[in-house]
Protein backbone atom coordinates (compact mmCIF):
# COMPACT_ATOMS: atom_id res chain seq x y z
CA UNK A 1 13.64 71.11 -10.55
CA UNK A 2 12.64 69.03 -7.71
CA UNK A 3 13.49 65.63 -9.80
CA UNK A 4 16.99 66.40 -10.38
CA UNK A 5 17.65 67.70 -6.54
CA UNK A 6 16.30 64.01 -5.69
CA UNK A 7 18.66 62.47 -8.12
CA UNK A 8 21.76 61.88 -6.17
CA UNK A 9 20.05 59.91 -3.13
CA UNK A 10 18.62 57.01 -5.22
CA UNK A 11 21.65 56.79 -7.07
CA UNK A 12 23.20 55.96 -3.74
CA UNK A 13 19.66 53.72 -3.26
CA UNK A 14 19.73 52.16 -6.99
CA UNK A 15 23.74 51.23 -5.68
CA UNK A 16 22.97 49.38 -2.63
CA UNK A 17 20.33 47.76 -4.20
CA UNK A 18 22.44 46.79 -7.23
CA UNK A 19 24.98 45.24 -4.62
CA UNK A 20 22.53 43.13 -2.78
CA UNK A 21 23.26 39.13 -3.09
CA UNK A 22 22.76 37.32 -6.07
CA UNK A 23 23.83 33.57 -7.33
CA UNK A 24 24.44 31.70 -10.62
CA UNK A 25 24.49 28.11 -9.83
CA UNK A 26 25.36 25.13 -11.82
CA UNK A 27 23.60 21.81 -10.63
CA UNK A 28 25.75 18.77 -10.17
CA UNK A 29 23.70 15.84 -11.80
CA UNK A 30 26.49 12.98 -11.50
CA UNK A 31 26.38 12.46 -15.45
CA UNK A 32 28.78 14.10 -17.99
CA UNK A 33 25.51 13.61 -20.38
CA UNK A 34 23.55 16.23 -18.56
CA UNK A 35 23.53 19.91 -17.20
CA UNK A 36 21.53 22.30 -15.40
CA UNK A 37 21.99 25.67 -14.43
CA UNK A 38 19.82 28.52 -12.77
CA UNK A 39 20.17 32.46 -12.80
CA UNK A 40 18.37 35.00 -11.48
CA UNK A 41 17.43 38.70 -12.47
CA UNK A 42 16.65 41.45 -10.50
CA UNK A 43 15.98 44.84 -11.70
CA UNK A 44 14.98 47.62 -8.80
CA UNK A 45 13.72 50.53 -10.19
CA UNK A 46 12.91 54.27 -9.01
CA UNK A 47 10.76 56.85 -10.63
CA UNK A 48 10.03 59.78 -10.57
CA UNK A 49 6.93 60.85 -12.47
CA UNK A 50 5.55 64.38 -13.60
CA UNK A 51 3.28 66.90 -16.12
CA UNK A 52 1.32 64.38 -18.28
CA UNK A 53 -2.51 64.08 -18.03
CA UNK A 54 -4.16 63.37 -14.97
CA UNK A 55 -4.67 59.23 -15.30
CA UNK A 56 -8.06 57.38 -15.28
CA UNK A 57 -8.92 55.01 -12.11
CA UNK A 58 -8.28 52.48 -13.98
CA UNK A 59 -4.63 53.71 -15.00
CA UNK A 60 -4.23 54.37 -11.46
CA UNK A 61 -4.66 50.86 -10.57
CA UNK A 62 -2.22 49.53 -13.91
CA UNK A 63 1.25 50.05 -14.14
CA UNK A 64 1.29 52.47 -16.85
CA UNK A 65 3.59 55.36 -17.43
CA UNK A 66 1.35 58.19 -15.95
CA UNK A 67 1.24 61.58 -13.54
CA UNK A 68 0.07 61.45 -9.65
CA UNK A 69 -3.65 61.65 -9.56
CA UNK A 70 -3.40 65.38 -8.55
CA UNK A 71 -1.07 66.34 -11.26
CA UNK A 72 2.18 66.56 -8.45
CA UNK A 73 5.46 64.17 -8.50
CA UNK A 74 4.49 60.71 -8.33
CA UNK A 75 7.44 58.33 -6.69
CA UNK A 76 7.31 54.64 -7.53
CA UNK A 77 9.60 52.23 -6.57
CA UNK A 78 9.53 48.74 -7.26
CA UNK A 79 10.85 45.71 -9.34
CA UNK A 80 10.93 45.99 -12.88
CA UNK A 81 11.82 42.31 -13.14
CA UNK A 82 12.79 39.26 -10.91
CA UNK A 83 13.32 36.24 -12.98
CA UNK A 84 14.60 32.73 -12.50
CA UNK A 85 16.41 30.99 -15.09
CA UNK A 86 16.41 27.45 -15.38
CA UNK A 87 18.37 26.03 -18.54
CA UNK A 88 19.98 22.58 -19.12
CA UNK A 89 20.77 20.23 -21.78
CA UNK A 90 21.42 16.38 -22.52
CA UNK A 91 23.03 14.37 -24.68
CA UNK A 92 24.25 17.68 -26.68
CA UNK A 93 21.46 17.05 -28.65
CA UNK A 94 18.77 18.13 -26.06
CA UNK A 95 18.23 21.65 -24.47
CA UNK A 96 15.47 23.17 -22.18
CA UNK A 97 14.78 26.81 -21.06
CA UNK A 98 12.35 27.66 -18.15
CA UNK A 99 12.22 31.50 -17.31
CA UNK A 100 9.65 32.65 -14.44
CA UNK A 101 9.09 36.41 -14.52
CA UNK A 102 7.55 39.13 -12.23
CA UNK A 103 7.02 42.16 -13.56
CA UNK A 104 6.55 45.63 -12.20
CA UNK A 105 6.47 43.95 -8.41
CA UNK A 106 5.01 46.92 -6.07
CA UNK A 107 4.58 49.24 -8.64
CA UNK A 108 2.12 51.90 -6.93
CA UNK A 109 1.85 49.45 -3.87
CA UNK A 110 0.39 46.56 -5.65
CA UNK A 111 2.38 43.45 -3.89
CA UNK A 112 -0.20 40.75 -5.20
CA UNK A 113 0.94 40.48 -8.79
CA UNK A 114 1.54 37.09 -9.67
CA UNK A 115 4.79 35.17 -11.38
CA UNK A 116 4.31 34.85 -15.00
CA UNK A 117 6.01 31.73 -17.03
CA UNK A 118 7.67 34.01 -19.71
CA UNK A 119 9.85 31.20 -21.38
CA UNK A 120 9.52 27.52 -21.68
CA UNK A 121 10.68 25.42 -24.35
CA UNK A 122 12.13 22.01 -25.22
CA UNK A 123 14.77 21.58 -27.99
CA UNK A 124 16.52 19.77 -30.19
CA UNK A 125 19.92 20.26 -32.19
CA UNK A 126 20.15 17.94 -34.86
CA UNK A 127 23.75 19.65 -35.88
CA UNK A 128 25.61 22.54 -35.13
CA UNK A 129 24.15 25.82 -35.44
CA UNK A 130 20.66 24.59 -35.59
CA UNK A 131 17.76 24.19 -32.99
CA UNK A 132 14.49 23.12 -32.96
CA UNK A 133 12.23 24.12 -30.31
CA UNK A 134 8.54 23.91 -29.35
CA UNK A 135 7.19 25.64 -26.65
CA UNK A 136 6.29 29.04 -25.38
CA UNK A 137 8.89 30.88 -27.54
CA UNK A 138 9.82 34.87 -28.59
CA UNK A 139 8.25 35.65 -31.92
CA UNK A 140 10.50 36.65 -34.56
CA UNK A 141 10.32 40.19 -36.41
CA UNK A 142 13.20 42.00 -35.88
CA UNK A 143 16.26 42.38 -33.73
CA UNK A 144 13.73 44.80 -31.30
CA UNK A 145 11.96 41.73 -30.78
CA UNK A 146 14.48 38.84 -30.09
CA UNK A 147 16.49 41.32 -26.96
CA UNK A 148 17.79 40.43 -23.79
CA UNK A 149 15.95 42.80 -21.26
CA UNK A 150 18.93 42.43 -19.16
CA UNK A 151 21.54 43.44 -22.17
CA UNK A 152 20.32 46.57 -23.84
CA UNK A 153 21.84 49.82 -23.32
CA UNK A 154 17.97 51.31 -22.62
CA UNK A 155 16.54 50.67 -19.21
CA UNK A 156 13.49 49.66 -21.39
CA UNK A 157 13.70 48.04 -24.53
CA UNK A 158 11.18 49.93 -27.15
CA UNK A 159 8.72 47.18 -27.34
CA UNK A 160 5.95 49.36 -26.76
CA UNK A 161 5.88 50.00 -31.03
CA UNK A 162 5.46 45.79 -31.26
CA UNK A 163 1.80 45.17 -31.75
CA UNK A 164 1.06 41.20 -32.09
CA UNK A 165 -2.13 40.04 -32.00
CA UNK A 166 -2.33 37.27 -29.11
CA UNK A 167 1.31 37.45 -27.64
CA UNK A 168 2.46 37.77 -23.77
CA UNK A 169 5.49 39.28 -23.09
CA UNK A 170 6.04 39.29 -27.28
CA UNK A 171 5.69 35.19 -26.91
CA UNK A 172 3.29 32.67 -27.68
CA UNK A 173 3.32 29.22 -27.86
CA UNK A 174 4.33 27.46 -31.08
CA UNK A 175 7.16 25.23 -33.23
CA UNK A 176 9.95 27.10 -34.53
CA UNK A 177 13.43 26.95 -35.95
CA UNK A 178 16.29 28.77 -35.96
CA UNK A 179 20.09 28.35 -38.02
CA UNK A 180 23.52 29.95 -38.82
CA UNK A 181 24.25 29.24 -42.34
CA UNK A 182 26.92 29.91 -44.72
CA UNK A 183 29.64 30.20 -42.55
CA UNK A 184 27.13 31.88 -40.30
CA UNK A 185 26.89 34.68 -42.50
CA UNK A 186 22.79 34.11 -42.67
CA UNK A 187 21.05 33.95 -39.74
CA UNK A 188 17.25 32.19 -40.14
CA UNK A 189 14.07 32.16 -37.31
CA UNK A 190 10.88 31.38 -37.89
CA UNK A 191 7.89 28.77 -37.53
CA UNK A 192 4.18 28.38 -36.94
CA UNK A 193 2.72 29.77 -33.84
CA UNK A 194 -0.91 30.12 -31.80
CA UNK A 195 -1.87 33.46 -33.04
CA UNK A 196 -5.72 34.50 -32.32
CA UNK A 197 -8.42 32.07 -32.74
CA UNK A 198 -12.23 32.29 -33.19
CA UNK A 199 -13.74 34.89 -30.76
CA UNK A 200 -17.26 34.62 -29.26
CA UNK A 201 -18.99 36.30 -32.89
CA UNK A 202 -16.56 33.34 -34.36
CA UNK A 203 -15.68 35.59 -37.33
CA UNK A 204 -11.88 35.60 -35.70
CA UNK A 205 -9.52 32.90 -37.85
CA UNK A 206 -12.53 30.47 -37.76
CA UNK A 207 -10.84 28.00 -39.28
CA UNK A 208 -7.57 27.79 -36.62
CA UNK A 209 -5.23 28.45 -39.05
CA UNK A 210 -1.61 29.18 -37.41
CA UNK A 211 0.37 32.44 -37.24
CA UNK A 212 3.24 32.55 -39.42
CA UNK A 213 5.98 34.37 -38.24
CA UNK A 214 9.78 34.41 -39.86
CA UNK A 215 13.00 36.92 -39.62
CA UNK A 216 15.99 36.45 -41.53
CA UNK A 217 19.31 38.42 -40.87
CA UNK A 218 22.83 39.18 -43.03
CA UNK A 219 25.99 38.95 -40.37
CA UNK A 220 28.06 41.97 -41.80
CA UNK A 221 30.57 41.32 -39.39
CA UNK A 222 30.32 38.74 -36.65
CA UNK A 223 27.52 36.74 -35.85
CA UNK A 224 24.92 36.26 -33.04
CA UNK A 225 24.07 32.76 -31.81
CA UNK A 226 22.10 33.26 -28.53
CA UNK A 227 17.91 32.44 -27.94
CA UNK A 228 17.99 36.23 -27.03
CA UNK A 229 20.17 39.27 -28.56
CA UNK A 230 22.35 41.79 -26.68
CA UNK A 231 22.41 45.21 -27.93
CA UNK A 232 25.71 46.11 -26.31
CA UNK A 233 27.99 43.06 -26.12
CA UNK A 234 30.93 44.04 -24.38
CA UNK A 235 33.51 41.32 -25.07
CA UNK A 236 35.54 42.91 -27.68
CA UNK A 237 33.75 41.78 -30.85
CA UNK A 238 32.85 43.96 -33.35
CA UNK A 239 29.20 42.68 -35.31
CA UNK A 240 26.80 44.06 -37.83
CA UNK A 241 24.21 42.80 -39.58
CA UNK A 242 20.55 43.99 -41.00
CA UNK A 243 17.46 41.80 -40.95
CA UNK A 244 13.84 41.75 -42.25
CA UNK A 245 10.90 39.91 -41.02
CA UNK A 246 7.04 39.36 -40.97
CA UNK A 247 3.98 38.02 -39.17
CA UNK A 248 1.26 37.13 -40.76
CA UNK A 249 -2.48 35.17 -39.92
CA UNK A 250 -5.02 34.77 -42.12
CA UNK A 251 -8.21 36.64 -40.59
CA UNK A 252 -6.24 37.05 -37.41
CA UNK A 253 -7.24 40.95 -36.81
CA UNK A 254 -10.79 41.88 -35.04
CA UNK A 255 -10.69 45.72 -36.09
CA UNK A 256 -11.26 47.93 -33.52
CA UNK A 257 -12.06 51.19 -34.60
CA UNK A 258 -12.60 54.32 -32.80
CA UNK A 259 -15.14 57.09 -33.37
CA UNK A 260 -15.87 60.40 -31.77
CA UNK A 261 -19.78 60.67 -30.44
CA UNK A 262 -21.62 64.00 -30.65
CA UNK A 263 -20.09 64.40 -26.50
CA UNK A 264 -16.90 64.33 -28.13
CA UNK A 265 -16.46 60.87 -26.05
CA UNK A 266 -14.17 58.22 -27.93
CA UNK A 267 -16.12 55.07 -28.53
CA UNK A 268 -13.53 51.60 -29.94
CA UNK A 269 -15.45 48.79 -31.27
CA UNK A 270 -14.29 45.89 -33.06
CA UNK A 271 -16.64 46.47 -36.20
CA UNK A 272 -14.41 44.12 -39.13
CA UNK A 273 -12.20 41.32 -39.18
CA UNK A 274 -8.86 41.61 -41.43
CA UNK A 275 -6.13 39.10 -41.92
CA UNK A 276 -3.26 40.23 -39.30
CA UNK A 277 0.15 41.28 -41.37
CA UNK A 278 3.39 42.73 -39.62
CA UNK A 279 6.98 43.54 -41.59
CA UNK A 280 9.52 45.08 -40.69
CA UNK A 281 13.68 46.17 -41.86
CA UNK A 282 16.22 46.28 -39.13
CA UNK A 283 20.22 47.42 -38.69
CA UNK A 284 22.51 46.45 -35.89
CA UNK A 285 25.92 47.60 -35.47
CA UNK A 286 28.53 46.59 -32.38
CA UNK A 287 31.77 47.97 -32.98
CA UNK A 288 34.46 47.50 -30.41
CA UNK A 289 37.04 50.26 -30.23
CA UNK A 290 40.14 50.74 -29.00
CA UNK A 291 40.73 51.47 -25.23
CA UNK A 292 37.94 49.10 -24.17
CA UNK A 293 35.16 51.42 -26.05
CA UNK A 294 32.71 50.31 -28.05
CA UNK A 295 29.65 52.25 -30.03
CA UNK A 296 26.48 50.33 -30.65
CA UNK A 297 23.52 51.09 -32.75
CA UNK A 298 19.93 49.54 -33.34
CA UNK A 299 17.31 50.69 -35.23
CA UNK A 300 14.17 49.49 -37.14
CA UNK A 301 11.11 50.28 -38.95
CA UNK A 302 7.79 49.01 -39.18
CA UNK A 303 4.50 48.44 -40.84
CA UNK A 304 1.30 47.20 -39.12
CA UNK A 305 -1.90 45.99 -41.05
CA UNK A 306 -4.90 45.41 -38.68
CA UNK A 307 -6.51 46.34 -41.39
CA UNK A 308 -8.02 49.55 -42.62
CA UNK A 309 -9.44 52.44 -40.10
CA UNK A 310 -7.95 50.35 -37.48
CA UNK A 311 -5.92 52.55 -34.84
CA UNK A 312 -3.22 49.94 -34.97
CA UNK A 313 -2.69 50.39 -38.46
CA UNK A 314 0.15 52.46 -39.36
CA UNK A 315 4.37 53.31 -39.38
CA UNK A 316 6.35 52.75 -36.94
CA UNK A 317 10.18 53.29 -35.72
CA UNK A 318 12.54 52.79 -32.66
CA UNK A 319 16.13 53.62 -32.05
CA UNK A 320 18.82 53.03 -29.34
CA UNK A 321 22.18 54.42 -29.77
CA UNK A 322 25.56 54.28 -27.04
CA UNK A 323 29.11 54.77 -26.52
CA UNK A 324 30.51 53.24 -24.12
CA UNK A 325 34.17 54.69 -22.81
CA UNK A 326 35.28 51.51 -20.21
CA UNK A 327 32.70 51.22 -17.34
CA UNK A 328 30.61 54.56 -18.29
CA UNK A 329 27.94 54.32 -21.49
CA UNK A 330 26.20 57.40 -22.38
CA UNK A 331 23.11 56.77 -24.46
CA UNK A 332 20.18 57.62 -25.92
CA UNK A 333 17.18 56.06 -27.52
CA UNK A 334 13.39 56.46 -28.26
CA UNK A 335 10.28 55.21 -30.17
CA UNK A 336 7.72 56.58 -33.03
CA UNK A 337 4.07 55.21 -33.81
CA UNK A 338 2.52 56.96 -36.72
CA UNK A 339 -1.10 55.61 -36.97
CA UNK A 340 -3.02 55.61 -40.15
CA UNK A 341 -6.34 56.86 -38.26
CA UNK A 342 -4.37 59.63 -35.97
CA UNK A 343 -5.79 58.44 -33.25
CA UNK A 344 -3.13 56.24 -31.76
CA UNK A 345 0.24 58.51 -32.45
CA UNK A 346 2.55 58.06 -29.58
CA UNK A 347 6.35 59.24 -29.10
CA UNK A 348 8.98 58.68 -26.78
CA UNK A 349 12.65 60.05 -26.58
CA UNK A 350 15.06 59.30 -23.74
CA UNK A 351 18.83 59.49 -22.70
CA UNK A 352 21.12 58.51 -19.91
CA UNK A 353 24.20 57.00 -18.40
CA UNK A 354 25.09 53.44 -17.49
CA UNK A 355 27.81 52.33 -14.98
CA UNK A 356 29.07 49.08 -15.01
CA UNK A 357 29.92 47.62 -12.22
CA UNK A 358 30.91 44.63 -13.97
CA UNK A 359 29.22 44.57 -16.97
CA UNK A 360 25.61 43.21 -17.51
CA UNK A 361 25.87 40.91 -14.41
CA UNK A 362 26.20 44.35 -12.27
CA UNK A 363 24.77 47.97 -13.33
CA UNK A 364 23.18 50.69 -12.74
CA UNK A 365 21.46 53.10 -14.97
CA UNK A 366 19.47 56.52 -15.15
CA UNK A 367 17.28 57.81 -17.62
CA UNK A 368 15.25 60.84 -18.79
CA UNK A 369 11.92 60.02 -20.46
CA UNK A 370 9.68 62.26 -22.65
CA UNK A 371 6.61 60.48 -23.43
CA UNK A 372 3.90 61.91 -25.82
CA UNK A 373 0.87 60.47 -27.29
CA UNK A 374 -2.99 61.08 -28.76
CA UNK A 375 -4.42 62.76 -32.08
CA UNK A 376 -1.80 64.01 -34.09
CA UNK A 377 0.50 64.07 -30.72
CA UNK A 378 -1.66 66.78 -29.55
CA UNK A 379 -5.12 65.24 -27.67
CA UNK A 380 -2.26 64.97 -24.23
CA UNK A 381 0.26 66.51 -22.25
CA UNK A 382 3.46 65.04 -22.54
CA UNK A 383 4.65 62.89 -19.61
CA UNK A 384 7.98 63.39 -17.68
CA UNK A 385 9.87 61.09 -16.00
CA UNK A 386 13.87 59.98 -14.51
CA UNK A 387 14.38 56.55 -13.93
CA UNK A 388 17.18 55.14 -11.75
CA UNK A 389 17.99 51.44 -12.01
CA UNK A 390 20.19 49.07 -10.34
CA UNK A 391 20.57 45.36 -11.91
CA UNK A 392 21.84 41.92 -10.81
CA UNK A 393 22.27 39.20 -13.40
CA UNK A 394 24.34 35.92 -12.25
């Protein structure tokens, strides 16, 4: 196949990519009572594209995961991500956390997207092991939701199965906290956030009420005490823990619901307004072997409420499993949306290889992707694709 004949030159591209220059700085401020430190991310990405559906113009112009217009191999490359970290704290009572993102940079030729703010939040840490933060913040659920995109053992977390009503880049602006208790046995997150507000029919949360969002994890073995969450930690640790969560916001779902018309043409509408309810159940396993292995496990399941005949309504699972054996990490991992109204069923299953140059801060990675969706699974052709991916995080 004329994918896997192509595969060994952009490993050799994905490489010298991979080893291009990066820094990690820490600031000199002249004052023991203050630091400041920047990072950068960069994740160049090649893929190769093929079967599927032929996409819509207007697919054609996203970034979506879709076949050449003419149904041939479609070649993309591009940045997945290039962010800037900026992090600091004072008085070690005081932290901050600016993160500028852009996403899918040249993706079928587009150079003019612009940089996103993905993170920015103040906080404060009244005592150990709790923070307090306000800002534009992840949204707690379920491990799935609080991951590093430059940590998991999948090129692409499966955040495609997360459906919150008003988030970017699964944040949104709100007050939250978060705590290790109990000998850091119980892990707490949760606060009030933005959610969706009144719409221009102002039957949308009229009244402003807030989004209440909360997730609450048992530390098996180990704990976890970053903003973000690794899914393969690679420091010799063993963890495991399971979690549960849920969103909820009163009259925070406009219904859309989609008909058929006598064409056959789908039609969605928004046609009700339902209060807006996610939960979910979570496990997450780390164990570090001997011989610098290590097998790693996350998986979750879900349940969506946009209320009823809504095509975001429904069951939903995702999965990532690896072994790594010293610098080389087989793995595989994949997503499931089961939607009440069968009109919004979607699959995906993958599985690759990671090297690691030097762990997280130096990779590369290749995947195969089979990606399904429509009525029942069967309104589409499924979608092919290999990925090859090179990363630099310092």
């Amino acid at each position: 196949m004329e994918p896997m004949r192509l595969l060994p030159r952009y490993f050799l591209v994905a490489a010298c990519l991979a080893s291009s220059g990066a820094f990690a700085l820490e600031i000199p401020t002249g004052n023991a009572d203050f630091k400041l430190n920047i990072s950068v991310l960069a994740q160049p990405r090649i893929a190769e594209i093929w079967d599927g559906d032929p996409p819509t113009a207007s697919q054609i112009a996203g970034s979506g995961d879709f076949a050449s217009p003419n149904g041939t191999l479609d070649t993309e490359y591009y940045l997945r991500r290039a962010r800037i970290y900026i992090t600091g704290s004072a008085f070690k009572k005081f932290t901050w956390y600016l993160m500028t993102d852009q996403p899918n940079f040249g993706i079928r030729g587009n150079y003019t997207a612009r940089v996103l703010v993905q993170d920015v939040h103040i906080g404060y840490v009244p005592v150990q092991d709790v923070d307090i933060e306000m800002g534009f913040l992840y949204m707690p659920l379920t491990h799935l939701a609080l991951n590093s995109s430059a940590a998991t053992s999948a090129l692409e977390k499966g955040t495609a199965i997360l459906f919150y009503n008003n988030a970017q880049g699964l944040r949104e602006t709100g007050v939250q906290a978060r705590a290790l208790l109990f000998d850091r046995r119980i892990a707490i997150r949760g606060g009030f956030y933005e959610g969706l507000h009144t719409d221009a029919t102002q039957r949308v949360n009229p009244n402003g009420r807030p989004l209440v969002a909360g997730h609450l994890r048992f530390n098996l073995i180990g704990s976890e005490t970053g903003y973000a969450y690794p899914t393969l930690y690679m420091d010799g640790k063993s963890r495991a823990s399971i979690g549960v969560g849920a969103q909820f916001q009163t009259k925070g779902s406009p219904t859309p619901i989609t008909t058929v018309n006598a064409a056959g043409a789908r039609i969605t509408a928004n046609t009700a307004v339902n209060d807006y309810l996610a939960y979910a159940a979570d496990v997450f396993v780390d164990f570090a072997l001997p011989g610098d292995t290590e097998v790693a496990f996350q998986g979750d399941v879900y349940r969506w409420d946009w209320g009823t005949g809504s095509d975001k309504t429904g069951w939903g699972t995702t999965y990532e499993l690896g072994y790594r054996w010293g610098p080389i990490e087989p793995q595989i991992n994949g997503y499931y949306f089961n939607s009440d109204s069968r009109q919004n069923n979607f699959l995906k299953i993958a599985g690759g290889v990671n090297y690691f140059l030097r762990g997280h801060q130096a990779r590369i990675g290749a995947e195969f992707w089979h990606l399904k969706s429509g009525v029942n699974l069967d309104a589409a052709n499924a979608v092919h694709q290999v990925l090859v991916q090179g990363q630099i995080y310092f």
